[in-house]
PDB file of N, CA and C in Angstrom:
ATOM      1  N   UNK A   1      -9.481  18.224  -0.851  1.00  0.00           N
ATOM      2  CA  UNK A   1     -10.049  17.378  -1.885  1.00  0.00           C
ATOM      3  C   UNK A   1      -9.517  15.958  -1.729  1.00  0.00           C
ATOM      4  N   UNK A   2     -10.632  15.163  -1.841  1.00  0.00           N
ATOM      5  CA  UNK A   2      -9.925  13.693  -1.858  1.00  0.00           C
ATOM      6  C   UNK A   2      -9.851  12.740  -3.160  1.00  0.00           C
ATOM      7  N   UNK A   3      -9.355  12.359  -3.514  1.00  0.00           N
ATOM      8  CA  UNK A   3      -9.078  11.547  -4.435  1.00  0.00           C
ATOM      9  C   UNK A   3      -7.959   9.846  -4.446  1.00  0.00           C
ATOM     10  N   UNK A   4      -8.723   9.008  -3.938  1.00  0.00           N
ATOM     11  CA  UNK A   4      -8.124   7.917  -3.805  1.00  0.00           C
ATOM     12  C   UNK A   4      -8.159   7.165  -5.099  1.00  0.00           C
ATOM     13  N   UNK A   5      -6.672   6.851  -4.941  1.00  0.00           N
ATOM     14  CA  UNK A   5      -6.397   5.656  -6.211  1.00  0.00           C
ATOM     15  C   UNK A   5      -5.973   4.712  -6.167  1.00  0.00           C
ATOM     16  N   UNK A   6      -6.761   3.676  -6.338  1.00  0.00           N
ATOM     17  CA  UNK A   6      -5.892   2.021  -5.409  1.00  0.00           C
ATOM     18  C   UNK A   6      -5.110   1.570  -6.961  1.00  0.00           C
ATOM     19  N   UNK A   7      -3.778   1.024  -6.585  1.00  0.00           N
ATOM     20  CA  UNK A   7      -3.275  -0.276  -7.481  1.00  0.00           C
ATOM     21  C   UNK A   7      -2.664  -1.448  -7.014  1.00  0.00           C
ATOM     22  N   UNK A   8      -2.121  -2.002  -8.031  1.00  0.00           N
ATOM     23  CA  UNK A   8      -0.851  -3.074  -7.431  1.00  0.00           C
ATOM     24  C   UNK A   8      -2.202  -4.922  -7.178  1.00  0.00           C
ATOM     25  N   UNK A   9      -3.525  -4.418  -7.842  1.00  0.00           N
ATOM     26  CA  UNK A   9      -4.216  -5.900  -8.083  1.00  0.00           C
ATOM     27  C   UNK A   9      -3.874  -6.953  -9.206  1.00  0.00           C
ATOM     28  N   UNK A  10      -4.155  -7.745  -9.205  1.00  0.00           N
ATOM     29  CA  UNK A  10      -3.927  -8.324 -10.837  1.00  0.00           C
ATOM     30  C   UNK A  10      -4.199  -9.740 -10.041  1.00  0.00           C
ATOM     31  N   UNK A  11      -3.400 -10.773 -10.992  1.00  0.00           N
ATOM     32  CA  UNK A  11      -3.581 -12.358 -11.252  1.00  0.00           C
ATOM     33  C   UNK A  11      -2.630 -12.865 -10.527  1.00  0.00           C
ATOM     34  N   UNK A  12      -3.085 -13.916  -9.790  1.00  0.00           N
ATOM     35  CA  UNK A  12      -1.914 -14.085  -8.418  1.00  0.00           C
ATOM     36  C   UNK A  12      -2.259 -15.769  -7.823  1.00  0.00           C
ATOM     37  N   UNK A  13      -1.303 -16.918  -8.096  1.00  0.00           N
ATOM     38  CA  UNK A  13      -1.750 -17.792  -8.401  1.00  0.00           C
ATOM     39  C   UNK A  13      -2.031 -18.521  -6.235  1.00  0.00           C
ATOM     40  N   UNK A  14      -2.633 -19.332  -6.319  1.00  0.00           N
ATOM     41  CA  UNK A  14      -3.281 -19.734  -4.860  1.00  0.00           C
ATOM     42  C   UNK A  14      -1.368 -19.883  -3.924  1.00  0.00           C
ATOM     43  N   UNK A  15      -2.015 -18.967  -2.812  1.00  0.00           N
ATOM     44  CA  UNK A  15      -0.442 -18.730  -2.078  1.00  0.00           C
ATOM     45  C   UNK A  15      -0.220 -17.716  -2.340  1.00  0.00           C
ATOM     46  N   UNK A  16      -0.070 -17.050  -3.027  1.00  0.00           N
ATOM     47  CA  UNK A  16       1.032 -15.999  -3.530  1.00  0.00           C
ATOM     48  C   UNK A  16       0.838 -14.854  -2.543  1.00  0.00           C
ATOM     49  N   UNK A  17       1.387 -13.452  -3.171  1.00  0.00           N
ATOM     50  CA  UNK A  17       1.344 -12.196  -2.374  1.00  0.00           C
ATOM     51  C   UNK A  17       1.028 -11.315  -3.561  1.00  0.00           C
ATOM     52  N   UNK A  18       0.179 -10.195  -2.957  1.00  0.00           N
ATOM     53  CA  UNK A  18       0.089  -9.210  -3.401  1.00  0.00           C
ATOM     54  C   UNK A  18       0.024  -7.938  -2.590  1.00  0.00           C
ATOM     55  N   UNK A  19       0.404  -7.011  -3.167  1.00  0.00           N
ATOM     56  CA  UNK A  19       0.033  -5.382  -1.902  1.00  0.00           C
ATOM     57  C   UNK A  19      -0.590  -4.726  -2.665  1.00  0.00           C
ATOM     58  N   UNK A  20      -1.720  -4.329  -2.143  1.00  0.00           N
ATOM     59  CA  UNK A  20      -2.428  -2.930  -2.872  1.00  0.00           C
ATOM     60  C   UNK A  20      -1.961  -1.487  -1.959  1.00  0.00           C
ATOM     61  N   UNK A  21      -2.070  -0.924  -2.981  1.00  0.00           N
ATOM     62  CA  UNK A  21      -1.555   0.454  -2.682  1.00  0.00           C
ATOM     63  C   UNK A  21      -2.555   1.288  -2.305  1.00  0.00           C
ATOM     64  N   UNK A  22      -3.198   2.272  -1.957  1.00  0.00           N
ATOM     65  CA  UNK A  22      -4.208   3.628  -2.088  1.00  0.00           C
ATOM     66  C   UNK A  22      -3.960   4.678  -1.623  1.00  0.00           C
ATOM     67  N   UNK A  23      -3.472   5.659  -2.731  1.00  0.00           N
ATOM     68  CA  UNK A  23      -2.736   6.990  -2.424  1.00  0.00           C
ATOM     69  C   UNK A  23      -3.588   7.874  -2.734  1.00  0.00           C
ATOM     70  N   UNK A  24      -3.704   9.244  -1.913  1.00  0.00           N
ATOM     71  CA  UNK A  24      -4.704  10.254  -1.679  1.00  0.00           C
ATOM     72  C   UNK A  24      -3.929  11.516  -2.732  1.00  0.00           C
ATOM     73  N   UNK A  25      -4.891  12.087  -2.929  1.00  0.00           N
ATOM     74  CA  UNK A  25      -4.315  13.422  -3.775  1.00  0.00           C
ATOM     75  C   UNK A  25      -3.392  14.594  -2.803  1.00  0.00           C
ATOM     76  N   UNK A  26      -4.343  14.488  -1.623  1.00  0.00           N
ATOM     77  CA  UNK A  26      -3.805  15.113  -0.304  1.00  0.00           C
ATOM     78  C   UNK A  26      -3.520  14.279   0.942  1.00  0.00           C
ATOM     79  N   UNK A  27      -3.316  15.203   1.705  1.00  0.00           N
ATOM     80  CA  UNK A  27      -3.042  14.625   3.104  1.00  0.00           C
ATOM     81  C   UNK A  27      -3.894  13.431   3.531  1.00  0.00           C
ATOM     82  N   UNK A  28      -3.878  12.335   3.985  1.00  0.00           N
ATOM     83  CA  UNK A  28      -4.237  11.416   4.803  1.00  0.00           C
ATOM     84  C   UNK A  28      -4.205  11.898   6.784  1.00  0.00           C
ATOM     85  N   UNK A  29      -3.779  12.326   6.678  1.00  0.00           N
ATOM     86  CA  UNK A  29      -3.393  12.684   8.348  1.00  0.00           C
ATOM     87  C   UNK A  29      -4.565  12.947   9.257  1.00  0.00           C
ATOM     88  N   UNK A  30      -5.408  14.130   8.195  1.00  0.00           N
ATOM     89  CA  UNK A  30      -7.123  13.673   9.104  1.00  0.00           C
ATOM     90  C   UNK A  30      -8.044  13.054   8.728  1.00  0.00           C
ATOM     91  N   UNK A  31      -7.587  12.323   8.170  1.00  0.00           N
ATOM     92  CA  UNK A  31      -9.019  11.084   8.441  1.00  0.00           C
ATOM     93  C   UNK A  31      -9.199  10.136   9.473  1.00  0.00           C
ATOM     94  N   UNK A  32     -10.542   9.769   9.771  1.00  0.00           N
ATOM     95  CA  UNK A  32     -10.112   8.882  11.213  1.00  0.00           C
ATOM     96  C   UNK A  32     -10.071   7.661  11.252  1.00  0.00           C
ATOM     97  N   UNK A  33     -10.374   7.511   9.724  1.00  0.00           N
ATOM     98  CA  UNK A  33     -10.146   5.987   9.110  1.00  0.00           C
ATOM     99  C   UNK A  33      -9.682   5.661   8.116  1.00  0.00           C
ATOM    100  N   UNK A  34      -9.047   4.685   7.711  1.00  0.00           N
ATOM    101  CA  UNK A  34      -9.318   4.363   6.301  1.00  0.00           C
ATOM    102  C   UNK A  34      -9.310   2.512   6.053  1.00  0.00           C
ATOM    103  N   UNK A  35      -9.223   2.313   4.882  1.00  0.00           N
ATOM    104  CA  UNK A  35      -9.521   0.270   4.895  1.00  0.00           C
ATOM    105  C   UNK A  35     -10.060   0.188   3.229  1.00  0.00           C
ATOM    106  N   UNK A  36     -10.227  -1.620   3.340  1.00  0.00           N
ATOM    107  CA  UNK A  36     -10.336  -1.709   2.348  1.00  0.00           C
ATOM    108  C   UNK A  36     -11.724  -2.649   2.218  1.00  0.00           C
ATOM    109  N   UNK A  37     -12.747  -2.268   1.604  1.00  0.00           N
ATOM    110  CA  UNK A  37     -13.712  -3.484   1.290  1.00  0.00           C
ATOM    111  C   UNK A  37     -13.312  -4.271   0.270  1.00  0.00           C
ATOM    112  N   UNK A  38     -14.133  -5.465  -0.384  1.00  0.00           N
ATOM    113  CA  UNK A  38     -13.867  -5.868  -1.561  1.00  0.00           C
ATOM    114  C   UNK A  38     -15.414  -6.492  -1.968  1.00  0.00           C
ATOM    115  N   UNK A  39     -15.555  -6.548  -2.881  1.00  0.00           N
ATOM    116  CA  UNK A  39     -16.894  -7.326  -3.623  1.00  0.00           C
ATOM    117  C   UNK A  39     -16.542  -8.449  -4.668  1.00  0.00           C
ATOM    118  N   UNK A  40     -16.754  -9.510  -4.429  1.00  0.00           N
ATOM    119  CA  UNK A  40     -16.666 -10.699  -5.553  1.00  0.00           C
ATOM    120  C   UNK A  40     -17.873 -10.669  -6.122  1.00  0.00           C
ATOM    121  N   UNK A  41     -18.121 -11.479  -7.516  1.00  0.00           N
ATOM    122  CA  UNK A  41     -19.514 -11.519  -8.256  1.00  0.00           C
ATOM    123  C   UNK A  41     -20.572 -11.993  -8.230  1.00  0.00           C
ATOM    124  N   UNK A  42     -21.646 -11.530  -7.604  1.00  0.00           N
ATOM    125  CA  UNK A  42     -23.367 -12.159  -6.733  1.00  0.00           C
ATOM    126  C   UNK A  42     -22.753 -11.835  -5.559  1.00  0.00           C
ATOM    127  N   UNK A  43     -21.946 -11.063  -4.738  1.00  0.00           N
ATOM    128  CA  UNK A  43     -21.665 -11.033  -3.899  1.00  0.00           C
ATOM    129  C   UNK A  43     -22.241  -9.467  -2.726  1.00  0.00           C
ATOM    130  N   UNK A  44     -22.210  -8.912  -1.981  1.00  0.00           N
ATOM    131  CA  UNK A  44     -22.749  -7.969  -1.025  1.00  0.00           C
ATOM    132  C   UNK A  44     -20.811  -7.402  -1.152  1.00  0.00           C
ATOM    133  N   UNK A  45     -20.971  -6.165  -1.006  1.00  0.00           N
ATOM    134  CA  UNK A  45     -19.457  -5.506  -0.235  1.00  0.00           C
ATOM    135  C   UNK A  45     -19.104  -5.739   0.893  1.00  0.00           C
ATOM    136  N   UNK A  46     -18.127  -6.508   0.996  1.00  0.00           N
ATOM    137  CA  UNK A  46     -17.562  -6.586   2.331  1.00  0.00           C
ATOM    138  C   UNK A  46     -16.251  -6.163   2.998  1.00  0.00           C
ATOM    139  N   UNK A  47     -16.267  -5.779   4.570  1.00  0.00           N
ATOM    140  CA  UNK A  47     -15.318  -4.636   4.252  1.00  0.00           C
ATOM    141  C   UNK A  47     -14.138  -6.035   4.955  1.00  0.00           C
ATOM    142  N   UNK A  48     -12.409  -5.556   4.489  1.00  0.00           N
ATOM    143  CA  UNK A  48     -11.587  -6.628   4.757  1.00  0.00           C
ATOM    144  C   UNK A  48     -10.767  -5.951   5.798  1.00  0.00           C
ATOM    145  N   UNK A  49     -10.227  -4.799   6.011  1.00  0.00           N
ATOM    146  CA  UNK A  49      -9.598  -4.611   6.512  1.00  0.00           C
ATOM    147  C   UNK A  49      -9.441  -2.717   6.896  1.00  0.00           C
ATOM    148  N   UNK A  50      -9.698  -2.083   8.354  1.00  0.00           N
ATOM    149  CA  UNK A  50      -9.347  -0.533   8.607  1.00  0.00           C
ATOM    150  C   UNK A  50      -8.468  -0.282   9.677  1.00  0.00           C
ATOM    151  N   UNK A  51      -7.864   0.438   9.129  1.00  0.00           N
ATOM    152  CA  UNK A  51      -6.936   1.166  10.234  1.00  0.00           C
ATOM    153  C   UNK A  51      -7.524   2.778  10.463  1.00  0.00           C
ATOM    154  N   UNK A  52      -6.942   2.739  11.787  1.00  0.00           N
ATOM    155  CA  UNK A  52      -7.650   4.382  12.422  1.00  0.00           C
ATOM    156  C   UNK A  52      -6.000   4.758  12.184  1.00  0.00           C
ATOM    157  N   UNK A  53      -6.706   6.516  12.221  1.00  0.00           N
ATOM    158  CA  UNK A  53      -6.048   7.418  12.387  1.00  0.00           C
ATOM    159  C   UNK A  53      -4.699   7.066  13.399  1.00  0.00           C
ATOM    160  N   UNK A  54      -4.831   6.202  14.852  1.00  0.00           N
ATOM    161  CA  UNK A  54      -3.820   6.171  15.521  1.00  0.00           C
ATOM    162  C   UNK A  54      -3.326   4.618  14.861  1.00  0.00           C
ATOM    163  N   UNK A  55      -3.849   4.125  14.116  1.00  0.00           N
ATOM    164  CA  UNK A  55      -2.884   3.032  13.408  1.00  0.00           C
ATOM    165  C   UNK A  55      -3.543   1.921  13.979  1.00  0.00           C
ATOM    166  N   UNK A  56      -4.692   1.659  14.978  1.00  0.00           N
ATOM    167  CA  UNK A  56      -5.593   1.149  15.150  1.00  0.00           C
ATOM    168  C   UNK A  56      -5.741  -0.148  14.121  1.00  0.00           C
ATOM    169  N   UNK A  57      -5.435  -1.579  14.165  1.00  0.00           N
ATOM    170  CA  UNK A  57      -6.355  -2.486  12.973  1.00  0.00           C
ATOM    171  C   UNK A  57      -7.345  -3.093  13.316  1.00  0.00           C
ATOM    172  N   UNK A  58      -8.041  -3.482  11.943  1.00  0.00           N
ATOM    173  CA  UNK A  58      -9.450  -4.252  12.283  1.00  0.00           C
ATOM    174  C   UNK A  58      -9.453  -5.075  11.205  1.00  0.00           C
ATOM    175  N   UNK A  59      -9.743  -6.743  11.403  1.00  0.00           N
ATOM    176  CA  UNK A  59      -9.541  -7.479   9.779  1.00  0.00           C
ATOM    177  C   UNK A  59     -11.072  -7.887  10.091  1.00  0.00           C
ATOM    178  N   UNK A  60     -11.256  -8.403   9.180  1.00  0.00           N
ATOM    179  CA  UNK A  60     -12.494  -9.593   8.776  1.00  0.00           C
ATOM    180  C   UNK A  60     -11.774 -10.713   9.353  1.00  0.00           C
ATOM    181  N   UNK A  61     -12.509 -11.996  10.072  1.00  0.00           N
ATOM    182  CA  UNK A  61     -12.319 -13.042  10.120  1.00  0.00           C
ATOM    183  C   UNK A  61     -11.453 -13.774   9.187  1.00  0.00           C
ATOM    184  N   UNK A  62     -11.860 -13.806   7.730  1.00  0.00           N
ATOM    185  CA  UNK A  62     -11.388 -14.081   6.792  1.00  0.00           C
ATOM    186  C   UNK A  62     -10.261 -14.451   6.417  1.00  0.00           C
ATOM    187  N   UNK A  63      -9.578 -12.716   6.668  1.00  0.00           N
ATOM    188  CA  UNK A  63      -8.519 -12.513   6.049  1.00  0.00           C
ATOM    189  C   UNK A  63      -7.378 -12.196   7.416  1.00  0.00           C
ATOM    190  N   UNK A  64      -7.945 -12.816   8.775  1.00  0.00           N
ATOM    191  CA  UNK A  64      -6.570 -12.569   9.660  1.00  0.00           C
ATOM    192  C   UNK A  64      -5.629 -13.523   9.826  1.00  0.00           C
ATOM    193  N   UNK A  65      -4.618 -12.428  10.011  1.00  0.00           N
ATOM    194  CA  UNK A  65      -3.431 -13.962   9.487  1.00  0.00           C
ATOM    195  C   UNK A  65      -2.795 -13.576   8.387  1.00  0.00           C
ATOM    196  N   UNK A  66      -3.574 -13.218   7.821  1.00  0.00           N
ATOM    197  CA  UNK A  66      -2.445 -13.511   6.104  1.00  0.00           C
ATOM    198  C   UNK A  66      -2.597 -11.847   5.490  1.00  0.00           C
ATOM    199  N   UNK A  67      -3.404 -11.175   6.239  1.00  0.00           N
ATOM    200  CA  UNK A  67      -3.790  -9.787   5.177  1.00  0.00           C
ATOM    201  C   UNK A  67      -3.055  -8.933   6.471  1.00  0.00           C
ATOM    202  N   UNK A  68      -2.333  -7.608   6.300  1.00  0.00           N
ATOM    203  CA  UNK A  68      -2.096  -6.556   6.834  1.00  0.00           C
ATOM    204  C   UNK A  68      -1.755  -5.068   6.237  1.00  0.00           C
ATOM    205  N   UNK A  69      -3.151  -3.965   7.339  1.00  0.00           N
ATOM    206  CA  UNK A  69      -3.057  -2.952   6.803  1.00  0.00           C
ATOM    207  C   UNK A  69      -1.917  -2.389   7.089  1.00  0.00           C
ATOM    208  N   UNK A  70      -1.707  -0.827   6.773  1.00  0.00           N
ATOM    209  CA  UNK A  70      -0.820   0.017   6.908  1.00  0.00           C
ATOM    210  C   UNK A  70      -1.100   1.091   6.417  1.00  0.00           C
ATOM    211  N   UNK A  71      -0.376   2.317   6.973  1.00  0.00           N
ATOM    212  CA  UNK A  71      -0.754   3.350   6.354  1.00  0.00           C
ATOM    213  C   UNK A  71       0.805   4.443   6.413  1.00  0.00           C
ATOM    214  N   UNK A  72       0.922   4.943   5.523  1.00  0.00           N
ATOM    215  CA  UNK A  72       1.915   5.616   5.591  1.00  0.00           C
ATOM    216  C   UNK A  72       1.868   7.203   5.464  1.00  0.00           C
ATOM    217  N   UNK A  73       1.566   8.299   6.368  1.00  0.00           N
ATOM    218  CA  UNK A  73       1.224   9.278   6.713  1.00  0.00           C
ATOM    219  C   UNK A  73       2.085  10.332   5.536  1.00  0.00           C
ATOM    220  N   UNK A  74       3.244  10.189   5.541  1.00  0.00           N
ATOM    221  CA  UNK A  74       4.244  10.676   5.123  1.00  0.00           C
ATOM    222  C   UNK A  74       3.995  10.687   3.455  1.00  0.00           C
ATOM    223  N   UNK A  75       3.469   9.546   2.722  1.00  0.00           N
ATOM    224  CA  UNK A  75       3.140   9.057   1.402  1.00  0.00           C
ATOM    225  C   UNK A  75       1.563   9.474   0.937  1.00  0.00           C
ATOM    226  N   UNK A  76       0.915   9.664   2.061  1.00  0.00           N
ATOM    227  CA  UNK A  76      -0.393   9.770   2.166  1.00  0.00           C
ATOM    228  C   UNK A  76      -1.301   8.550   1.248  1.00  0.00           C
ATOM    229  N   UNK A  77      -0.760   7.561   2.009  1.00  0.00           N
ATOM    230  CA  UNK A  77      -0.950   6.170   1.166  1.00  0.00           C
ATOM    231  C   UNK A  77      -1.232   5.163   2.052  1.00  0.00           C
ATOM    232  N   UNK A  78      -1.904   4.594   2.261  1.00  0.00           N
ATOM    233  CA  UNK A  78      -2.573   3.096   3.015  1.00  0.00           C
ATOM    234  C   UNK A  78      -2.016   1.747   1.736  1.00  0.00           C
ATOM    235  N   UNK A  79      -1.800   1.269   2.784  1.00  0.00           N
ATOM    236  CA  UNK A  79      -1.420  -0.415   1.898  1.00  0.00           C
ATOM    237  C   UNK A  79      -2.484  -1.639   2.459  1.00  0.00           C
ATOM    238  N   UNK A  80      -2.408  -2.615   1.311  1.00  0.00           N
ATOM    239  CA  UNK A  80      -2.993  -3.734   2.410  1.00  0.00           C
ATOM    240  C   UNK A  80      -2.264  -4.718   1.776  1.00  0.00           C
ATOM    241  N   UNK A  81      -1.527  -5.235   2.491  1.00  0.00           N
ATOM    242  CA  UNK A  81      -0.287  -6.237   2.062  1.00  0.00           C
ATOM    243  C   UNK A  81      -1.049  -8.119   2.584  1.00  0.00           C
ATOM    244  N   UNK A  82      -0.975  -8.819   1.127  1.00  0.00           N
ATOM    245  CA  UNK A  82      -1.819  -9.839   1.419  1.00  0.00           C
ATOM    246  C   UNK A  82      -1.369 -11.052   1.034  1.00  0.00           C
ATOM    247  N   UNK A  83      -1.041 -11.934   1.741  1.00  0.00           N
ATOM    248  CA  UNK A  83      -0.245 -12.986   1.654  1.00  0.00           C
ATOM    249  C   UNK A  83      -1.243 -14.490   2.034  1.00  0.00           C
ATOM    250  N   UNK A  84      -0.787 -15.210   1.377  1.00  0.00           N
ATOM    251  CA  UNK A  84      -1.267 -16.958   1.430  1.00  0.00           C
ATOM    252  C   UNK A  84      -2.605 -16.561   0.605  1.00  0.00           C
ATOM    253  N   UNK A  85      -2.693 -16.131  -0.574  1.00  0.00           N
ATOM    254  CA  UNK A  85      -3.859 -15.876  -0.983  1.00  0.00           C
ATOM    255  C   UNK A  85      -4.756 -16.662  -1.445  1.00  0.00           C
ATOM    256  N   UNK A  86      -5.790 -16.872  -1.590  1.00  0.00           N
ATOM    257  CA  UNK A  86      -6.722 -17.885  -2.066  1.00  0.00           C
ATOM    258  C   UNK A  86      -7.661 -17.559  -2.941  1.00  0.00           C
ATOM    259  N   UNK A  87      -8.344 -18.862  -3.775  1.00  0.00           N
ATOM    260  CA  UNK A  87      -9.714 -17.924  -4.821  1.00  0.00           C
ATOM    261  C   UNK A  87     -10.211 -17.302  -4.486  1.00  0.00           C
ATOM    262  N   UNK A  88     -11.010 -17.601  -3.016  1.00  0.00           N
ATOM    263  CA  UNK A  88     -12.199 -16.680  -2.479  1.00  0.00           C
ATOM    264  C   UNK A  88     -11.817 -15.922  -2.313  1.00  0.00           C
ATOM    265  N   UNK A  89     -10.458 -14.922  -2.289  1.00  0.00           N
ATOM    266  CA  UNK A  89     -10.137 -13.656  -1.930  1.00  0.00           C
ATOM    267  C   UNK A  89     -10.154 -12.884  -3.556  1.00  0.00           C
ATOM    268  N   UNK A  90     -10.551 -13.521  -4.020  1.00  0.00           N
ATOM    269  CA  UNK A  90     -10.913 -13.251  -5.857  1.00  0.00           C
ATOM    270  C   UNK A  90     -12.104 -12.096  -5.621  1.00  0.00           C
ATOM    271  N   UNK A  91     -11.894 -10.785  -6.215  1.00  0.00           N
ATOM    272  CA  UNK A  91     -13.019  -9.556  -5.821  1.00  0.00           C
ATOM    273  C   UNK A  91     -12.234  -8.800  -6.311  1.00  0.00           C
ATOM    274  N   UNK A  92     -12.862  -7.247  -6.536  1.00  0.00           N
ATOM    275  CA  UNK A  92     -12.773  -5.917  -6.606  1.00  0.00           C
ATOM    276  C   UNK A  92     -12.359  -5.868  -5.338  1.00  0.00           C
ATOM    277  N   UNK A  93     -11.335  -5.040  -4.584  1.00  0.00           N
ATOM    278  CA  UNK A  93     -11.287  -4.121  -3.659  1.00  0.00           C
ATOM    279  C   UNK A  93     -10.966  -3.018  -3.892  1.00  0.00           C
ATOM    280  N   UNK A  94     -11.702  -2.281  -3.293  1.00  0.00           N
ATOM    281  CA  UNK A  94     -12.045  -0.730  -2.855  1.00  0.00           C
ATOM    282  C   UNK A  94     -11.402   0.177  -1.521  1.00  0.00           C
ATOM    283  N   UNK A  95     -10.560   0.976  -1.847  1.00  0.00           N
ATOM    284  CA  UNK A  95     -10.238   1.641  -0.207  1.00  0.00           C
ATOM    285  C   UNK A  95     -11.424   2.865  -0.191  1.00  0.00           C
ATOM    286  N   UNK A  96     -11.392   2.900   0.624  1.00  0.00           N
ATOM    287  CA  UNK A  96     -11.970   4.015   1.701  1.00  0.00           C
ATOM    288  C   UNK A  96     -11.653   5.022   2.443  1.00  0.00           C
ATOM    289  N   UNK A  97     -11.779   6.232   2.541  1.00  0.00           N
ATOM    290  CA  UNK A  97     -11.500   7.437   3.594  1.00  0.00           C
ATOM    291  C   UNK A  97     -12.832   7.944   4.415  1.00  0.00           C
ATOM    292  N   UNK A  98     -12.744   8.026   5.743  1.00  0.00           N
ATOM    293  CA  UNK A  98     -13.596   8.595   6.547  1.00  0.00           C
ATOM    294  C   UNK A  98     -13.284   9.822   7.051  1.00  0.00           C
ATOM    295  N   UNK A  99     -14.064  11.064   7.408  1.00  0.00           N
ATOM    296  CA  UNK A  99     -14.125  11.448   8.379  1.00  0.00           C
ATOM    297  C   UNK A  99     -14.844  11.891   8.530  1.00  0.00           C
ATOM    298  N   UNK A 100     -15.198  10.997  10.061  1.00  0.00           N
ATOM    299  CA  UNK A 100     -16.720  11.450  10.622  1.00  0.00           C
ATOM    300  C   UNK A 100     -16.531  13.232  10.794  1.00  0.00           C
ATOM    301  N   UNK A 101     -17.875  13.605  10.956  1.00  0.00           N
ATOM    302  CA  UNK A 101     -19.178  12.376  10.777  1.00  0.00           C
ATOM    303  C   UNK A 101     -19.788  12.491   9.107  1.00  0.00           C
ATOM    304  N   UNK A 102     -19.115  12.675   8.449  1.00  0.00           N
ATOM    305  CA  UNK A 102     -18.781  12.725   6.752  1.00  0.00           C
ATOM    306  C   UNK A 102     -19.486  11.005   6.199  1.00  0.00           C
ATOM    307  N   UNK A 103     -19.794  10.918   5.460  1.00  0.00           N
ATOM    308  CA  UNK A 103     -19.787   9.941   4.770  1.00  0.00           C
ATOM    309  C   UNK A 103     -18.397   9.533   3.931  1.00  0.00           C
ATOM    310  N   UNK A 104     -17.840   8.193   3.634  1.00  0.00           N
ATOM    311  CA  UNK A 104     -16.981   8.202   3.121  1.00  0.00           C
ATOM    312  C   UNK A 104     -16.523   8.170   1.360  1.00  0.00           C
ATOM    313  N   UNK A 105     -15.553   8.341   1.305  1.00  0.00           N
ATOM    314  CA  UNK A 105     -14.764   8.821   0.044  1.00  0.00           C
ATOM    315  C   UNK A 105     -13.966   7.275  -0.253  1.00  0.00           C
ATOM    316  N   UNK A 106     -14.170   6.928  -1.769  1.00  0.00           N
ATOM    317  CA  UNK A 106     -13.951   5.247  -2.370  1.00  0.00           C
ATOM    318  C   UNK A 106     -13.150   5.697  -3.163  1.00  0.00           C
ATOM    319  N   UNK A 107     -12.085   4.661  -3.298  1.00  0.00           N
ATOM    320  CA  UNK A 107     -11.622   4.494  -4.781  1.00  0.00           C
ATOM    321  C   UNK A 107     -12.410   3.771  -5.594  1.00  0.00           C
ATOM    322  N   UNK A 108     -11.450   3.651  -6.821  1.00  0.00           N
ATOM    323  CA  UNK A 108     -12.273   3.300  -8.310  1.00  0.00           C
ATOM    324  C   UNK A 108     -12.240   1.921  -7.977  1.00  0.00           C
ATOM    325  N   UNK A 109     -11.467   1.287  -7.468  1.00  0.00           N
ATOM    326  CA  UNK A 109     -11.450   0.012  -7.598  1.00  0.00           C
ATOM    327  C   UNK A 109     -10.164  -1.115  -8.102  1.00  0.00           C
ATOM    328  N   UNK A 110     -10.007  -2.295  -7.458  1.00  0.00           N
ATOM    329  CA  UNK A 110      -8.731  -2.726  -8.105  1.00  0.00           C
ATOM    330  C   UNK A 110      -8.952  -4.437  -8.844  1.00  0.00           C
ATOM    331  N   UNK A 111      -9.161  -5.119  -9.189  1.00  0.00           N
ATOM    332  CA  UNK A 111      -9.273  -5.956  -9.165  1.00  0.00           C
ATOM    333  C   UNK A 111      -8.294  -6.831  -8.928  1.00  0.00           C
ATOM    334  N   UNK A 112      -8.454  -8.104  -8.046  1.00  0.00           N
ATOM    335  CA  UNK A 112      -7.521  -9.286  -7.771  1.00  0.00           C
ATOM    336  C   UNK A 112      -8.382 -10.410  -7.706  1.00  0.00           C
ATOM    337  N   UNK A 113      -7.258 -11.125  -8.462  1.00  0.00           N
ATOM    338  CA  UNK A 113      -7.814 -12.578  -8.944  1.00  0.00           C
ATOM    339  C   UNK A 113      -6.836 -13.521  -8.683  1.00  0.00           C
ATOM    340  N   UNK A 114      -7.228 -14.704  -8.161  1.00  0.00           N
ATOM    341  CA  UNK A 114      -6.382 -15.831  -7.707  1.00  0.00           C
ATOM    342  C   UNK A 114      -6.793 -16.793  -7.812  1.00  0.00           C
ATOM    343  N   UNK A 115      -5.555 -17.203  -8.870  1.00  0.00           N
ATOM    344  CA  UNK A 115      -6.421 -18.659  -9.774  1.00  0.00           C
ATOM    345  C   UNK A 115      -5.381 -19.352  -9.979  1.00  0.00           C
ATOM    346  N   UNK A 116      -4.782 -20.743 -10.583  1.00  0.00           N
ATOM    347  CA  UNK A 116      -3.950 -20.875 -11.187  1.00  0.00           C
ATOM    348  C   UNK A 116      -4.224 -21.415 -12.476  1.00  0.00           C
TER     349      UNK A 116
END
């Protein structure tokens, strides 16, 4: 059973850091992906950041440089640790679990906002 729960979003003034968390009810170990999209408002979902199963990363343009995934097998928890932050990184993000050839499994959602 999967059950992802992202936290650790909130109000975070231009620069700052934040880490989101997303911890599984169970094991993480077989999935062959996981990451994080995010959606701002009038906006399309876009995805920011996945790591594979072998620890594999992939960012958005966007956010390389200043955003890094992680995943911690042991916690059954993915992070996305995000630094020099800016408005436009202002959105809902969402993690994700894959495994193909499955459709994937979302969290509820976190919101982060960066304003001062």
């Amino acid at each position: 059973q999967v059950q992802l729960v992202e936290s650790g979003g909130g109000l975070v003034q231009p620069g700052g850091s934040l880490r989101l968390s997303c911890a599984n009810s169970g094991s993480i170990f077989s999935f062959d992906a996981m990451g994080w999209y995010r959606q701002a408002p009038g906006k399309q979902r876009e995805l920011v950041a996945v790591i594979s199963s072998g620890s594999r990363s992939t960012y958005a343009d966007s956010v390389k440089g200043r955003f890094t995934i992680s995943r911690d097998n042991s916690k059954n928890t993915v992070y996305l640790q995000m630094d020099s932050l800016k408005p436009e990184d202002t959105a809902v993000y969402y993690c994700y679990a894959v495994r193909l050839p499955t459709s994937p499994e979302w969290g509820q959602g976190t919101q982060v906002t960066v304003s001062s």
